[in-house]
C-alpha atoms as a PDB file:
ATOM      1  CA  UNK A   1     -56.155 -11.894 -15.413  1.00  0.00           C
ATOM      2  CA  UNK A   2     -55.452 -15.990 -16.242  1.00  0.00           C
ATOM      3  CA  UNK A   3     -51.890 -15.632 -17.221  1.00  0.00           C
ATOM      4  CA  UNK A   4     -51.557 -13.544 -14.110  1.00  0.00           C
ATOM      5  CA  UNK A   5     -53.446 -16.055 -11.759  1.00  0.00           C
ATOM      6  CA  UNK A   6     -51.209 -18.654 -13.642  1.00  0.00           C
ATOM      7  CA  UNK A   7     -48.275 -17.119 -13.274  1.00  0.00           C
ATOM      8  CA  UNK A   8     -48.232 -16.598  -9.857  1.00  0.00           C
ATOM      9  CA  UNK A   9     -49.170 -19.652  -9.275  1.00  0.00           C
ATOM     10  CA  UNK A  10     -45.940 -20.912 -11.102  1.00  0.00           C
ATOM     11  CA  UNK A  11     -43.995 -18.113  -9.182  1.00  0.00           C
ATOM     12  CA  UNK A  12     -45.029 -19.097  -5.630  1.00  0.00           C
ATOM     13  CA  UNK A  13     -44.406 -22.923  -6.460  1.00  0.00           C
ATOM     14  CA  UNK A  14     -40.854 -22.067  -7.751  1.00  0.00           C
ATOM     15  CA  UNK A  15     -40.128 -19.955  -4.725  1.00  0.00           C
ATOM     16  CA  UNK A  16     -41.975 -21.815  -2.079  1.00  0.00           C
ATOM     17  CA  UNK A  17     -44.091 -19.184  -0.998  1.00  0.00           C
ATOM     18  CA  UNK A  18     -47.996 -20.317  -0.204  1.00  0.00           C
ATOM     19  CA  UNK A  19     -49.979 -18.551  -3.314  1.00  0.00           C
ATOM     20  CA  UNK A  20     -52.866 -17.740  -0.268  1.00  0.00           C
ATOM     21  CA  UNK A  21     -50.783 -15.550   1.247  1.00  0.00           C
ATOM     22  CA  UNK A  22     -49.901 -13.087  -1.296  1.00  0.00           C
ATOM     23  CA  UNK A  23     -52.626  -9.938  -2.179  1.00  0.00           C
ATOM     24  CA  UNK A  24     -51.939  -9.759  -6.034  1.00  0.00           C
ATOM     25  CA  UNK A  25     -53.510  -6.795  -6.164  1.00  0.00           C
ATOM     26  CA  UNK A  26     -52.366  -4.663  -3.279  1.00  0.00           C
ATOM     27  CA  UNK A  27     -49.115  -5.650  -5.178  1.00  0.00           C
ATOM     28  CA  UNK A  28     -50.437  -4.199  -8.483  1.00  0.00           C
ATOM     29  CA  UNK A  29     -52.138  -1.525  -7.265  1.00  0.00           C
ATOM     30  CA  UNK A  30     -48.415  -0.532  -5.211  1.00  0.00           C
ATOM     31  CA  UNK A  31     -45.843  -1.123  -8.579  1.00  0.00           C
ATOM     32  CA  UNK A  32     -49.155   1.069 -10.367  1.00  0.00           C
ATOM     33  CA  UNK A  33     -48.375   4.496  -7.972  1.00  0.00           C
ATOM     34  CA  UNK A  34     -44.916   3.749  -8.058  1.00  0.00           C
ATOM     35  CA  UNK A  35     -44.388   3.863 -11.790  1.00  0.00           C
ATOM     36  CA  UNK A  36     -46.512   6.654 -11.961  1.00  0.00           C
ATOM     37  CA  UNK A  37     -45.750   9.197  -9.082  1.00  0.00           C
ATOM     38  CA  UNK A  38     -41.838   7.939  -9.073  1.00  0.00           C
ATOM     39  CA  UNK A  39     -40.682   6.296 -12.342  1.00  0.00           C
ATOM     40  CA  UNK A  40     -41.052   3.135 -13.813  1.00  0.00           C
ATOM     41  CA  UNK A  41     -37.932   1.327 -13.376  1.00  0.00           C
ATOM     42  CA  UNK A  42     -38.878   2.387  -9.136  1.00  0.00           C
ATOM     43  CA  UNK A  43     -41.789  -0.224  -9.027  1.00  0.00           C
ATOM     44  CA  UNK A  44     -39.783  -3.351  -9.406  1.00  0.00           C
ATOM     45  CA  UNK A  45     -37.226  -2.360  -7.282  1.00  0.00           C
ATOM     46  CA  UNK A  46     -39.757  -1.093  -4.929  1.00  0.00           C
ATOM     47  CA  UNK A  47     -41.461  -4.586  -5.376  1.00  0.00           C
ATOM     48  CA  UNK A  48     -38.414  -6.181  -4.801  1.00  0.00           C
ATOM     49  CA  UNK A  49     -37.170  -3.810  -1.214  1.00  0.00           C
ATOM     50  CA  UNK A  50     -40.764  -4.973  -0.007  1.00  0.00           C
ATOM     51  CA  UNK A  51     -40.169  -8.249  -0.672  1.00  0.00           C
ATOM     52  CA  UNK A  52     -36.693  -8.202   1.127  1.00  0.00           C
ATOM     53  CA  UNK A  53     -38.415  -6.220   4.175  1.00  0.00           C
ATOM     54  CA  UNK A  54     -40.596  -8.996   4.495  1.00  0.00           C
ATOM     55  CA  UNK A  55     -38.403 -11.542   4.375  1.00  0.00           C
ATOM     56  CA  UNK A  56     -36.195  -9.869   6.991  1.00  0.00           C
ATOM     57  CA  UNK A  57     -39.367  -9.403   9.081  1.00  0.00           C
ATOM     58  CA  UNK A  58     -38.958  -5.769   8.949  1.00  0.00           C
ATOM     59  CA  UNK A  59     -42.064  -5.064   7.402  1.00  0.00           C
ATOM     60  CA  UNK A  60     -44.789  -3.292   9.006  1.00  0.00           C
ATOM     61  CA  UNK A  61     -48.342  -4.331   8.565  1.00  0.00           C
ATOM     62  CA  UNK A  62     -48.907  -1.537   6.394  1.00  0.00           C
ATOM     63  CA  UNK A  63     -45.769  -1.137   4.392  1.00  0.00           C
ATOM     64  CA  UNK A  64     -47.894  -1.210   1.308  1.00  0.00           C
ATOM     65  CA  UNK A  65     -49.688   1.552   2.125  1.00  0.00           C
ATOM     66  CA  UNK A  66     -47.150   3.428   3.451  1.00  0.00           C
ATOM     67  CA  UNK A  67     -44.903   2.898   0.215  1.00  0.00           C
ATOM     68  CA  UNK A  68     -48.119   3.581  -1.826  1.00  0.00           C
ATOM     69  CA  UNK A  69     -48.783   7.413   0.225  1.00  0.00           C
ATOM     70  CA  UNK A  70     -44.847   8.087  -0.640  1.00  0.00           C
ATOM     71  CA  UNK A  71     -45.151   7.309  -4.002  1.00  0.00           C
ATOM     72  CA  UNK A  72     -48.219   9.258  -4.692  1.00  0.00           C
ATOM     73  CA  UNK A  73     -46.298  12.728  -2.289  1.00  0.00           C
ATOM     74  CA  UNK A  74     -43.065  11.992  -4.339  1.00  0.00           C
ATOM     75  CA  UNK A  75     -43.303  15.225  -6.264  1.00  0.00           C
ATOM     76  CA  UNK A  76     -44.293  17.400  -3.506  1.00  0.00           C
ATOM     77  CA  UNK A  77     -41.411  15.717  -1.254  1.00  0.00           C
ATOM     78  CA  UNK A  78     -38.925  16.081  -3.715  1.00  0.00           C
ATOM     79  CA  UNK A  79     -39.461  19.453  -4.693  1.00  0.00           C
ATOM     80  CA  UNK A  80     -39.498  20.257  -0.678  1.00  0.00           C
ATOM     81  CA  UNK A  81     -36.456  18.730  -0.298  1.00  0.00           C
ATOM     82  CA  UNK A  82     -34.709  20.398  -3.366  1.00  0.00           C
ATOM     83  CA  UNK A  83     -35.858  23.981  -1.841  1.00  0.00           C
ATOM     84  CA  UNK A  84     -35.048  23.363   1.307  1.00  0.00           C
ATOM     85  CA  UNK A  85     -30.924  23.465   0.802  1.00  0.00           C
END
């Protein structure tokens, strides 16, 4: 994890964002469910909508965990809205 800690490190200072202030891991553990129960290319992007959300202000408190509960009911949602037409 020391090229990680570094690298965000050198991330936040580039973007002036406050390294405190940014939960690594809830990160990970979000792009992890997204590649997995949606595809891989999804978790950047998804990353990257969060990101935007938050930066609009848009974000709920728990927009991680709601992005990480849609990820994981992808299948079943998308086969339930494939049958339902």
């Amino acid at each position: 994890m020391h090229v990680l800690n570094e690298w965000t490190a050198l991330a936040c200072e580039e973007l002036g964002i406050d390294p405190a202030r940014v939960d690594r891991d809830k990160i990970l553990d979000l792009t992890k469910e997204v590649a997995h129960g949606v595809a891989r290319p999804a978790a950047p992007l998804t990353a990257y909508l969060l990101g935007l959300a938050q930066g609009a202000g848009t974000a709920s408190d728990d927009a991680v965990e709601k992005l990480i509960t849609l990820a994981k009911n992808w299948g079943q949602a998308t086969s339930e809205t494939l049958t339902d037409s």
